[in-house]
N, C-alpha and C. Protein backbone atom coordinates (compact mmCIF):
# COMPACT_ATOMS: atom_id res chain seq x y z
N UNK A 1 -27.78 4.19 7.63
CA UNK A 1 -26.67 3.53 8.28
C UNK A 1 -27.11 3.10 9.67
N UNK A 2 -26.78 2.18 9.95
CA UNK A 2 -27.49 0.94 11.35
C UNK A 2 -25.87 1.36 12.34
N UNK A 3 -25.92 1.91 12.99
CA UNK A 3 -24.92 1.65 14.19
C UNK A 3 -25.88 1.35 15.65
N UNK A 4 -24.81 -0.20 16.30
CA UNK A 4 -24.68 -0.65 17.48
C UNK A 4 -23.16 -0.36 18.10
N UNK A 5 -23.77 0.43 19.35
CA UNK A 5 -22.66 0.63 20.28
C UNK A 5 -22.35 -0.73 21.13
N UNK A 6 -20.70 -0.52 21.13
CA UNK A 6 -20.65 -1.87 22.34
C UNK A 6 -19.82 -1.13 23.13
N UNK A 7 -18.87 -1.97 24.04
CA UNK A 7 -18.06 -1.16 25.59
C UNK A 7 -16.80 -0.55 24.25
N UNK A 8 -15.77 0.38 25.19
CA UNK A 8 -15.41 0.48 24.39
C UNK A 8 -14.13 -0.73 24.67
N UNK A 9 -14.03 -0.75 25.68
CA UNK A 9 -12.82 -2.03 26.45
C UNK A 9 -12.92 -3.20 25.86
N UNK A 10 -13.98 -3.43 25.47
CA UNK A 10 -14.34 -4.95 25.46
C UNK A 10 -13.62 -6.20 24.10
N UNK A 11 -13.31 -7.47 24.79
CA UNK A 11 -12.73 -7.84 23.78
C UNK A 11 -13.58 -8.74 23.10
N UNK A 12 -14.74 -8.77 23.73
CA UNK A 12 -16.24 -9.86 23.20
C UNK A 12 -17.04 -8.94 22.04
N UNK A 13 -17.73 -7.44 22.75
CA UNK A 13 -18.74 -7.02 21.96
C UNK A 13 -17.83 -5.77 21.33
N UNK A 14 -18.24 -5.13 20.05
CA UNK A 14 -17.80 -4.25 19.68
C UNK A 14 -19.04 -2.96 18.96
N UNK A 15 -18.47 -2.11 18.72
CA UNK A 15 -19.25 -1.25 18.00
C UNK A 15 -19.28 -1.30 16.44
N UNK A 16 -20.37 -1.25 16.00
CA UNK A 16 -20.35 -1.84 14.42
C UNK A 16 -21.34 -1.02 13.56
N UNK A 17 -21.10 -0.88 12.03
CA UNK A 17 -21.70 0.25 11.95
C UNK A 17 -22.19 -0.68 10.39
N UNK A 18 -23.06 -0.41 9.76
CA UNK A 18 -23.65 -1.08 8.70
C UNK A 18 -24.56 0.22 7.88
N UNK A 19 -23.59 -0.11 6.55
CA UNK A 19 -24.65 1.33 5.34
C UNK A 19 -25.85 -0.12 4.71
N UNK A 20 -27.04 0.05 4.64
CA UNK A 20 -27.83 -0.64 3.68
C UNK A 20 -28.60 0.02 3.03
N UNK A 21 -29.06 0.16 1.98
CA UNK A 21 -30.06 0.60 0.78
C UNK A 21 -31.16 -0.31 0.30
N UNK A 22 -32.35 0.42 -0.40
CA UNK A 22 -33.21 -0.50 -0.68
C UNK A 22 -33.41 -0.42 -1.94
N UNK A 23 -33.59 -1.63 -2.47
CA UNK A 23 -33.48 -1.77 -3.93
C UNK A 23 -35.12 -2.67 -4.27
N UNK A 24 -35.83 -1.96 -4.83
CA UNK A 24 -37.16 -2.65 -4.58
C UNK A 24 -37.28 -3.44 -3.56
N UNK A 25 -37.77 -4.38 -3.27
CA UNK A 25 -38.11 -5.42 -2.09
C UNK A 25 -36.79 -5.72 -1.50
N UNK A 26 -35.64 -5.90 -1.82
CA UNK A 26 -34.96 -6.38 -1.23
C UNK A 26 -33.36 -5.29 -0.72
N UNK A 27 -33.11 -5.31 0.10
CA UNK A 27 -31.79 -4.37 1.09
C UNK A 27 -30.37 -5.26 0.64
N UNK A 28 -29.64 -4.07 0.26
CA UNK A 28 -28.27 -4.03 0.13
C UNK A 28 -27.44 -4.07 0.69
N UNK A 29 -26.28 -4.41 1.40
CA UNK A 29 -25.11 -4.23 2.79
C UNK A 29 -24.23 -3.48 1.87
N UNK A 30 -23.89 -2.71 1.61
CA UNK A 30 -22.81 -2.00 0.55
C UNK A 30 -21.31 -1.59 1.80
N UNK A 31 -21.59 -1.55 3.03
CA UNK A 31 -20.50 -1.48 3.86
C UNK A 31 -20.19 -2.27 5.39
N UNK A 32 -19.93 -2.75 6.11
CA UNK A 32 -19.98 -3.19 7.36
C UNK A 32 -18.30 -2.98 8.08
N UNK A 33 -18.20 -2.49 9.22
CA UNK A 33 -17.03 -1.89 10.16
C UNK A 33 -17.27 -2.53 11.14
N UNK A 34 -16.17 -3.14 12.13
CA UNK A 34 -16.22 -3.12 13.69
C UNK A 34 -15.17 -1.94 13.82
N UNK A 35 -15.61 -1.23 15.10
CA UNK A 35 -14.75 -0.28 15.83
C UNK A 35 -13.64 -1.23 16.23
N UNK A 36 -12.47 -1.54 16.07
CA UNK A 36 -11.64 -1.85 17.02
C UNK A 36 -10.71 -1.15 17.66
N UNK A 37 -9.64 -2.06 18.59
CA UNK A 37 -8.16 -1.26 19.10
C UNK A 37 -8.57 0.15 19.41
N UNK A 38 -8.09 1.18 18.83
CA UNK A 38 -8.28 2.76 19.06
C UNK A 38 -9.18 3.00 18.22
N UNK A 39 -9.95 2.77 17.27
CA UNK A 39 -11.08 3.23 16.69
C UNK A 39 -12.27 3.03 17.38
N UNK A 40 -12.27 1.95 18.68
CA UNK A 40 -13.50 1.85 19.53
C UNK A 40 -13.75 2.77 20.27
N UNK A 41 -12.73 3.52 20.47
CA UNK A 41 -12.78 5.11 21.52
C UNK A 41 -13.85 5.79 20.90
N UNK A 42 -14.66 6.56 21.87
CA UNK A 42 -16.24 6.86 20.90
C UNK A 42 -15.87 8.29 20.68
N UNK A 43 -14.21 8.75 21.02
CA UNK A 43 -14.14 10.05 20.57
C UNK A 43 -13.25 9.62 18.24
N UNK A 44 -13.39 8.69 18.70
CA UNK A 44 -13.12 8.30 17.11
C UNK A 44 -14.38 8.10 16.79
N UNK A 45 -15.21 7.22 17.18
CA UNK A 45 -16.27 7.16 16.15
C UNK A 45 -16.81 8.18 15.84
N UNK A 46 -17.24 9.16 16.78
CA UNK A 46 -18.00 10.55 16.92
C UNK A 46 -17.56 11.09 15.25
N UNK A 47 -16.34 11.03 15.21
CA UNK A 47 -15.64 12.08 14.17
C UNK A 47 -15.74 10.74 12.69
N UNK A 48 -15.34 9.42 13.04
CA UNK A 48 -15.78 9.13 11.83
C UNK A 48 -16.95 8.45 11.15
N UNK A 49 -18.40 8.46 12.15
CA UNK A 49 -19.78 8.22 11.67
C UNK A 49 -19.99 9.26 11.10
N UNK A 50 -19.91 11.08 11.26
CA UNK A 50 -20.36 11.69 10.01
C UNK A 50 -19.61 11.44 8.59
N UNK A 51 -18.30 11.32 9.11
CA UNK A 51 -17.43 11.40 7.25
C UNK A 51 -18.41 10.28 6.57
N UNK A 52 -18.27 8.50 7.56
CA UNK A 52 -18.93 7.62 6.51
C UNK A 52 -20.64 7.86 5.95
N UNK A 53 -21.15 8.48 6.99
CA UNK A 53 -22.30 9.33 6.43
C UNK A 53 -22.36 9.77 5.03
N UNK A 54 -21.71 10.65 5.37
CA UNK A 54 -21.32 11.88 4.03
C UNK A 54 -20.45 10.73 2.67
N UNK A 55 -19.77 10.24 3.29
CA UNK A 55 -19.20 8.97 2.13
C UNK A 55 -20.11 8.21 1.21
N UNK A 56 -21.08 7.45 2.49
CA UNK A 56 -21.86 6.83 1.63
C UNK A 56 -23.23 7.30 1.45
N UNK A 57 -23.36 8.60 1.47
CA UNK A 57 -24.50 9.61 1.32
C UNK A 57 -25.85 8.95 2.06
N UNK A 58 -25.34 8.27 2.96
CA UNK A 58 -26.85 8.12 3.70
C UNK A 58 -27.37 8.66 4.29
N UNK A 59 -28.89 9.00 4.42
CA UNK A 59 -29.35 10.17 4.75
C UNK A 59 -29.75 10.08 6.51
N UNK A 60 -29.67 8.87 7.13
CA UNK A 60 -29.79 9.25 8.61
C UNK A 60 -28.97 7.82 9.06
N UNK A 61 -28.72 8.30 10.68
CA UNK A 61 -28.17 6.97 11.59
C UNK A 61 -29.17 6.72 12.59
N UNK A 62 -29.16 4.83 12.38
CA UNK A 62 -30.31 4.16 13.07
C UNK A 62 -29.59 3.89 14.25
N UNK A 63 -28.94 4.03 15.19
CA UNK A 63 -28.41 3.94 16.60
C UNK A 63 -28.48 3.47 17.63
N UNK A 64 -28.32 2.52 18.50
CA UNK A 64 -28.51 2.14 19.90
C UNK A 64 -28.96 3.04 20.78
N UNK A 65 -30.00 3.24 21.20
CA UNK A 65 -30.23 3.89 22.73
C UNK A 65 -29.49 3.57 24.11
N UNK A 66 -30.18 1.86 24.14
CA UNK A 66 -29.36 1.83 25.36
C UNK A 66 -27.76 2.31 25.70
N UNK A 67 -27.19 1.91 25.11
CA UNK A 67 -25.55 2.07 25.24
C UNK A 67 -25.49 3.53 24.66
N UNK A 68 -25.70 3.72 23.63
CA UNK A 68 -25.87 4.78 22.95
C UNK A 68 -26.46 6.40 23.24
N UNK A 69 -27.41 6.40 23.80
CA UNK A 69 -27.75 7.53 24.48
C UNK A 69 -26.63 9.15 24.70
N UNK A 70 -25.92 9.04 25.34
CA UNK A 70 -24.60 9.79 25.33
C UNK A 70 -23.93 9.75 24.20
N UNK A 71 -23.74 9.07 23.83
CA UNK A 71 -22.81 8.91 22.45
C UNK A 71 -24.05 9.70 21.32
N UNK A 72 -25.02 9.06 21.22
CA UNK A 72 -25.69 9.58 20.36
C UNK A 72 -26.16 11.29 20.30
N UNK A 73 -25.91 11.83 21.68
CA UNK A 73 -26.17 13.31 21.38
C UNK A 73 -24.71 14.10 20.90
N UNK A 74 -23.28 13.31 21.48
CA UNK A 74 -22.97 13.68 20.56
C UNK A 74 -22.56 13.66 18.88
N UNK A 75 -23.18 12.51 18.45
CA UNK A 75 -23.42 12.43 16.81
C UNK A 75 -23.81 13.50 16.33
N UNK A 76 -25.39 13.62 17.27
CA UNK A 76 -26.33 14.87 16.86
C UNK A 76 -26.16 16.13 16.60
N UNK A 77 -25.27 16.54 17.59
CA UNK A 77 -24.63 17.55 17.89
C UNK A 77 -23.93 17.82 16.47
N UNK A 78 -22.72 17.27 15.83
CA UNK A 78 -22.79 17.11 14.69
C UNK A 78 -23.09 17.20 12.82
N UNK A 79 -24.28 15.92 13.43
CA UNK A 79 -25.15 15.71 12.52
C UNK A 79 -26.53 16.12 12.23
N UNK A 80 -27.21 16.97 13.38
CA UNK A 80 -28.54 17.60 13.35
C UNK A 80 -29.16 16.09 14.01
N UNK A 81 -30.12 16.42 14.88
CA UNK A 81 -30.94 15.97 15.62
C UNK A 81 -31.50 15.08 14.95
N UNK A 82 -32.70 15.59 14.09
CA UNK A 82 -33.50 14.53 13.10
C UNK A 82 -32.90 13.50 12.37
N UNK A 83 -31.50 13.71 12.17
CA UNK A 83 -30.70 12.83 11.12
C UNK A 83 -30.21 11.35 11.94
N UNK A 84 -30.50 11.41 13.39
CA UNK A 84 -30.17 10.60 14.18
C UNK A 84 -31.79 9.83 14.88
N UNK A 85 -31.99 8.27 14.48
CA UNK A 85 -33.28 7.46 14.96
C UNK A 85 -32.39 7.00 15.78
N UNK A 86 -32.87 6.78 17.13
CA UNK A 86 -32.30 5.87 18.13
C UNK A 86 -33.49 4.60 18.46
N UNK A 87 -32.89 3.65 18.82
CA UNK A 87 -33.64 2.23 18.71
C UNK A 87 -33.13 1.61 20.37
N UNK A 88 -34.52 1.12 20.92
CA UNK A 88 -34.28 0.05 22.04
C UNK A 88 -35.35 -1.32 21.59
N UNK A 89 -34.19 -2.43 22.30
CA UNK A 89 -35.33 -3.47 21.81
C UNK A 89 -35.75 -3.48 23.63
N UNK A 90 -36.72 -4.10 23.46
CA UNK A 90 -37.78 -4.06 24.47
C UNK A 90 -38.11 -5.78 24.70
N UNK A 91 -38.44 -6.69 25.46
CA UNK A 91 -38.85 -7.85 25.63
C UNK A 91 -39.87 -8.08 25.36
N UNK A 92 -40.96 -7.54 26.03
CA UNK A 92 -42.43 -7.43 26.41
C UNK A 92 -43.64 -6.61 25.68
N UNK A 93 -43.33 -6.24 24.21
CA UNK A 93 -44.12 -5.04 23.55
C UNK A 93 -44.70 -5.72 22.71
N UNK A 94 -45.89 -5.20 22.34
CA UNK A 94 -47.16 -6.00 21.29
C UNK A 94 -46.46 -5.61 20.16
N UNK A 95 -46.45 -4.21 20.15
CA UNK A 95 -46.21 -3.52 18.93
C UNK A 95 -45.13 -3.95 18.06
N UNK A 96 -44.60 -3.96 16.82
CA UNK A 96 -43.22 -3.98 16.26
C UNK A 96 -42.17 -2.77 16.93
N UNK A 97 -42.46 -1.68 15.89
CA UNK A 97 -42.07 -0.50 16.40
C UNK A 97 -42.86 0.56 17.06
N UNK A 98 -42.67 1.25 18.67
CA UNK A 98 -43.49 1.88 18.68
C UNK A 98 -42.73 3.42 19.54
N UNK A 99 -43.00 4.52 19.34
CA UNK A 99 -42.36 5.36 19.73
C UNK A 99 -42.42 5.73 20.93
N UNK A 100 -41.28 6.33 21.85
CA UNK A 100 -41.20 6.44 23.19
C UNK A 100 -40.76 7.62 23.49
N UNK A 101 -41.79 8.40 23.66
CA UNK A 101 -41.81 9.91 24.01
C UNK A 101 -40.70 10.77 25.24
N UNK A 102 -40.56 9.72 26.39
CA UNK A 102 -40.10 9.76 27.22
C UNK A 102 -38.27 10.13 27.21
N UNK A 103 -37.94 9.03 25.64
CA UNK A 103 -36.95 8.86 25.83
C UNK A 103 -36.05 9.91 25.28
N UNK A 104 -36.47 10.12 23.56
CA UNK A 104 -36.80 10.10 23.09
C UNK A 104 -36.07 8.35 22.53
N UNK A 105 -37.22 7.41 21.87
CA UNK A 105 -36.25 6.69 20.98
C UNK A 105 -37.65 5.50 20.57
N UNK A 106 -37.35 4.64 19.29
CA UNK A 106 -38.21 3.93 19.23
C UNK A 106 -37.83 2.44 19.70
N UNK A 107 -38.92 1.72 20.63
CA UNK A 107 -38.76 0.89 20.91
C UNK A 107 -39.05 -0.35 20.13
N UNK A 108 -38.66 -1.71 20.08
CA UNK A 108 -38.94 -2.58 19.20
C UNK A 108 -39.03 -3.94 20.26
N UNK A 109 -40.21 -4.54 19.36
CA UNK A 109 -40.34 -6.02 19.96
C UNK A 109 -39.65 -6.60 19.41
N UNK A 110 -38.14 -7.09 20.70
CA UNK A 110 -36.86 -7.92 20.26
C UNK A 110 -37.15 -8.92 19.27
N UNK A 111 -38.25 -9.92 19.82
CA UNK A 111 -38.08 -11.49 19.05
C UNK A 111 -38.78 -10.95 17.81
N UNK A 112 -39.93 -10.02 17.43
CA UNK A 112 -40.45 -10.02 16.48
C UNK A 112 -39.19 -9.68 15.15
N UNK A 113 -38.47 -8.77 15.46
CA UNK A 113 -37.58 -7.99 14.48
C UNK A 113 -36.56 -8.71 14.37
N UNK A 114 -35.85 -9.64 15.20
CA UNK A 114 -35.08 -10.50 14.79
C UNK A 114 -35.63 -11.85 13.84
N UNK A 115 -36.64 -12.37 14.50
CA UNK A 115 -37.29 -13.39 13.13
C UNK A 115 -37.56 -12.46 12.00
N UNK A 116 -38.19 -11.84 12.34
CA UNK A 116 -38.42 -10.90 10.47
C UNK A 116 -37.07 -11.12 10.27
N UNK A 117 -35.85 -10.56 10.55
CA UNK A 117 -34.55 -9.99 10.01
C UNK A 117 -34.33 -11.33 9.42
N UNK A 118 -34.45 -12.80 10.57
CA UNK A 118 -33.35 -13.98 9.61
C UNK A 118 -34.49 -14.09 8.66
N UNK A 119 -35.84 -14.02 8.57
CA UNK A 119 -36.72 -14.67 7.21
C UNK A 119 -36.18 -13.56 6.04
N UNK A 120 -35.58 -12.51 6.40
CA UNK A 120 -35.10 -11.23 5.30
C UNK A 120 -33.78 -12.42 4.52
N UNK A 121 -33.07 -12.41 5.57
CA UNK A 121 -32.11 -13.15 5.43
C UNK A 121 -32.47 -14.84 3.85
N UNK A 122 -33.39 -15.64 5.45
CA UNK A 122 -33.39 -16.72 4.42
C UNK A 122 -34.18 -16.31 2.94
N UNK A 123 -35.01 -15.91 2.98
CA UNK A 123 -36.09 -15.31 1.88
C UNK A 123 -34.69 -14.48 0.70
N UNK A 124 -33.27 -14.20 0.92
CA UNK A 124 -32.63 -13.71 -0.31
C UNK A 124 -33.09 -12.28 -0.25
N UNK A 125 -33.07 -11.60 0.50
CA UNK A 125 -33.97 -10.28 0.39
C UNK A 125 -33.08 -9.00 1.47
N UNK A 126 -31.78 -9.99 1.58
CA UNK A 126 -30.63 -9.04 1.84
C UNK A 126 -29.77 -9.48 0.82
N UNK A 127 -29.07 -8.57 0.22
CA UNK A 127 -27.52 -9.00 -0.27
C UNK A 127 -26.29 -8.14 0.08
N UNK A 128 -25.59 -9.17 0.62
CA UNK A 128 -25.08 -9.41 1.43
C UNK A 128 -23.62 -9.31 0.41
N UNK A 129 -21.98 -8.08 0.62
CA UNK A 129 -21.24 -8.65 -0.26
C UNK A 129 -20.53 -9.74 -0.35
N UNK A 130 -19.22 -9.95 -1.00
CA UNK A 130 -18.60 -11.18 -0.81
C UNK A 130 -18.52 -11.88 0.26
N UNK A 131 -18.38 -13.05 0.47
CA UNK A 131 -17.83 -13.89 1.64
C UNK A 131 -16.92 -13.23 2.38
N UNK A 132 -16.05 -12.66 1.89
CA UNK A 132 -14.32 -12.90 1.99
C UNK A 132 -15.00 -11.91 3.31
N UNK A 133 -16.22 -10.60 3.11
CA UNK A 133 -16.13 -9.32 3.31
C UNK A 133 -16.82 -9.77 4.56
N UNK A 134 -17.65 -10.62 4.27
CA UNK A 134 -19.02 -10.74 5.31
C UNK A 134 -19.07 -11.61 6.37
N UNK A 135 -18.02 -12.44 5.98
CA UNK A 135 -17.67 -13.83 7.43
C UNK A 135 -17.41 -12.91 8.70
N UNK A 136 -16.84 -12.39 8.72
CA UNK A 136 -16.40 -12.14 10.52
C UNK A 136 -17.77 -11.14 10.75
N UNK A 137 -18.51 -11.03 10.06
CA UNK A 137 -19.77 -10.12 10.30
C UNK A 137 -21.25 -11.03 10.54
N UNK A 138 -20.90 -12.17 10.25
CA UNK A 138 -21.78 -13.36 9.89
C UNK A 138 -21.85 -14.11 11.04
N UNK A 139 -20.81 -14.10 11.45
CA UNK A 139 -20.85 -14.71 13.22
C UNK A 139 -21.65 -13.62 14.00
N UNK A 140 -21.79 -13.02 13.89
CA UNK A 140 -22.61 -12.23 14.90
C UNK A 140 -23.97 -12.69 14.75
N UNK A 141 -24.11 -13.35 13.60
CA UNK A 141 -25.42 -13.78 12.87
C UNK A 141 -25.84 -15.40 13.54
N UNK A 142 -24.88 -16.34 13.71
CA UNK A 142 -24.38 -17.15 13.53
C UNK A 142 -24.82 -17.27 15.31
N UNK A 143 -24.37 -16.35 16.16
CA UNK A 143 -24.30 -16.51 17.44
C UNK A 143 -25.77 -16.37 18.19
N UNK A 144 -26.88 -16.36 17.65
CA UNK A 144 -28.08 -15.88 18.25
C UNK A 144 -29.27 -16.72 17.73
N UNK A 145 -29.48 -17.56 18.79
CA UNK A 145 -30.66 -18.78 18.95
C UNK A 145 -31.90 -18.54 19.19
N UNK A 146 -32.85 -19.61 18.60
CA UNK A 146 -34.19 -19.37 19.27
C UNK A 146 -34.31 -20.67 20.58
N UNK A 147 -34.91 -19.55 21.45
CA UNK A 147 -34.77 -20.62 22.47
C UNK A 147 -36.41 -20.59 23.15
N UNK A 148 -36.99 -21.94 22.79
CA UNK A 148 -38.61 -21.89 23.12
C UNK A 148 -38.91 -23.16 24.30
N UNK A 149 -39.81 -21.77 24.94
CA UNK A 149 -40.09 -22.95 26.35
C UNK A 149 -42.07 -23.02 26.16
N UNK A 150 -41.80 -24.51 26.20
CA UNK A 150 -43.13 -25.40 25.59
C UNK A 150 -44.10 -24.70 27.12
N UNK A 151 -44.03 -24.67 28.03
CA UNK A 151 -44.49 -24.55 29.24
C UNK A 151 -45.39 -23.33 28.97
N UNK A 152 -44.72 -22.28 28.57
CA UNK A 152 -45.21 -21.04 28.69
C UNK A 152 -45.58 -20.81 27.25
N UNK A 153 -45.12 -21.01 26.09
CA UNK A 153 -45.59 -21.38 24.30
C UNK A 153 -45.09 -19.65 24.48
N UNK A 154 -43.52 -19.51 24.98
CA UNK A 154 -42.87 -18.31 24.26
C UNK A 154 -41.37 -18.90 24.07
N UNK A 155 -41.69 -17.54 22.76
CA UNK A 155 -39.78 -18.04 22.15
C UNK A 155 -39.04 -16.80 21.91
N UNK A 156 -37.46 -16.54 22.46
CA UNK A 156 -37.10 -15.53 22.81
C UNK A 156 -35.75 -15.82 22.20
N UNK A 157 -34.70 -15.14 21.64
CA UNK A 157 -33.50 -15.18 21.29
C UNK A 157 -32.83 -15.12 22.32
N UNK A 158 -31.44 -15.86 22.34
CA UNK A 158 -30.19 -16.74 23.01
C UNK A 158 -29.18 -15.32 22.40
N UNK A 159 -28.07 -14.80 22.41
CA UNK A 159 -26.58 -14.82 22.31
C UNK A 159 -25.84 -15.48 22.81
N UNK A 160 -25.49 -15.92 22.04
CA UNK A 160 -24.04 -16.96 22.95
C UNK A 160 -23.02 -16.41 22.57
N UNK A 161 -22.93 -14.92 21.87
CA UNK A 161 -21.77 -14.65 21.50
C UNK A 161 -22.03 -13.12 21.29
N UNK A 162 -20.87 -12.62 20.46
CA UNK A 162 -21.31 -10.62 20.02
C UNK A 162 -22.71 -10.95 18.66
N UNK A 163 -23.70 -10.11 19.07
CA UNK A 163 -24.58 -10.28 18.39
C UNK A 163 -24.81 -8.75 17.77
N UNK A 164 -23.89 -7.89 17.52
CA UNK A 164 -23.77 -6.58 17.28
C UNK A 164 -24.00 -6.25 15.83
N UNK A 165 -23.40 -7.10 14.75
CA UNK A 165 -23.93 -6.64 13.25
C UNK A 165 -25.22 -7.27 13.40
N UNK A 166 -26.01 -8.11 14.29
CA UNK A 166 -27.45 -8.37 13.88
C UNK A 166 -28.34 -6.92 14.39
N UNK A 167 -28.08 -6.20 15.41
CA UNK A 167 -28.52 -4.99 16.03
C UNK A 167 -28.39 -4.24 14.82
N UNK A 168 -27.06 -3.45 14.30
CA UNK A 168 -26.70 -3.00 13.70
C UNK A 168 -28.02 -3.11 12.27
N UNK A 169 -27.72 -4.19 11.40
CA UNK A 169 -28.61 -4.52 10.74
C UNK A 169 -30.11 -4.14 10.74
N UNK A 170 -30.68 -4.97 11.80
CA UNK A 170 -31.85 -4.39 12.05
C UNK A 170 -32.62 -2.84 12.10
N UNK A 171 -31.39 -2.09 12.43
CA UNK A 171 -31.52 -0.45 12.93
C UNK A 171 -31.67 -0.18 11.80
N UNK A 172 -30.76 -0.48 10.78
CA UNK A 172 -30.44 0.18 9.27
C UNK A 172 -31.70 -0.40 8.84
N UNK A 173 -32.16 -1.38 8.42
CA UNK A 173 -32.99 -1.80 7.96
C UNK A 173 -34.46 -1.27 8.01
N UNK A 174 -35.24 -1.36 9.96
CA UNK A 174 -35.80 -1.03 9.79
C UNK A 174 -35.96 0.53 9.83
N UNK A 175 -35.03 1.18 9.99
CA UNK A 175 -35.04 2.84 9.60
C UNK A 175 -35.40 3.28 8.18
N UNK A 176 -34.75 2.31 7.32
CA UNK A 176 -35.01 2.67 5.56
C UNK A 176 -36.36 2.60 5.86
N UNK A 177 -37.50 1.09 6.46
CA UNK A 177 -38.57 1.24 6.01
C UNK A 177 -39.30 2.24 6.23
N UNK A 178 -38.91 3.18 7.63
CA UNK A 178 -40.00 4.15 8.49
C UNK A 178 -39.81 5.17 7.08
N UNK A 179 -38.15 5.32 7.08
CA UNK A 179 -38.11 6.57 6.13
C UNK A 179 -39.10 6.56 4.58
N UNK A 180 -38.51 5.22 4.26
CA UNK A 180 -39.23 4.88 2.68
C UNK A 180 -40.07 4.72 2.92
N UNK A 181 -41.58 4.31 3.85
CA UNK A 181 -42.33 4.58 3.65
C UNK A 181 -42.69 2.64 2.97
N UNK A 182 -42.01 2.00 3.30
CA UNK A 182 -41.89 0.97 2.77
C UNK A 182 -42.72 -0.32 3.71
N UNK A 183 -43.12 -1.65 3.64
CA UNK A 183 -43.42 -2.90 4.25
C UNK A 183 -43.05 -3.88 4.65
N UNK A 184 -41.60 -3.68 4.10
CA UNK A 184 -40.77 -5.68 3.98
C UNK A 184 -40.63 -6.59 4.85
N UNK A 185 -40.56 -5.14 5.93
CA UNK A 185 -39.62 -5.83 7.21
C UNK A 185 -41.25 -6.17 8.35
């Protein structure tokens, strides 16, 4: 399960939580939530990220660091330590994923993991459920550009909007692979 924390006030970004599975080569969305109104209070989520845990028997949460940090110890607290990966994207890192001792949490090269994610995307190698389910989750998708400056020959992602189920996503995603032991992403 991929959770991104957002404020809890906020009427732009929200907190969003995404179950995915892997089905040979290609990842499943079997659930997607925004926190809203009174469910954004992180003394609600606290209490209902283990139930959907335990609901949809997934075996760990991929998590925000930045925002997340506080919130995430108390998940842990919880949920046991190990059962909780925390994720920062980083600007400036060679690596894809690389671990950060300091923090504890793994860091990720932003632009790399977002192009992988939309080629997951275009490549058919998410499925994704109905429309009806996935539109207001799809704008988050919808809101985040490549924006390349010829000068310098780098290209970096834009939000122009809540870009929170693409975080979300990514966490879940690439957490299955560390766990499974897997390549896709």
């Amino acid at each position: 399960m991929g959770l991104d924390y957002g404020p809890v006030n906020s009427e732009k970004s929200h907190t969003v939580s995404v179950v995915v599975s892997t089905e040979s080569s290609k990842y499943r969305v079997h659930h997607m939530k925004k926190f809203l109104g009174k469910e954004a209070d992180y003394a609600y989520i606290h209490k209902e990220v283990p139930r959907m845990l335990s609901r949809w028997n997934a075996q760990h949460l991929a998590s925000d660091y930045g925002m997340g940090e506080a919130p995430n110890s108390e998940i842990r607290s919880k949920i046991g330590f190990e059962r909780v990966i925390a994720f920062q994207h980083v600007p400036s890192q060679k690596e894809k994923v690389k671990w950060n001792v300091k923090m504890p949490a793994y860091t990720l090269n932003r632009t790399q993991v977002i192009t992988e994610l939309f080629k997951l995307i275009k490549d058919q190698r998410i499925i994704f459920p109905k429309w009806e389910e996935t539109e207001e989750f799809a704008e988050d998708l919808l809101n985040v550009y490549a924006d390349y400056d010829e000068d310098r020959n780098l290209m970096k992602y834009i939000n122009v909007g809540p870009d929170d189920f693409l975080h979300a996503l990514i966490f879940a995603v690439i957490s299955n692979e560390m766990i499974n032991g897997l390549n896709n992403f």
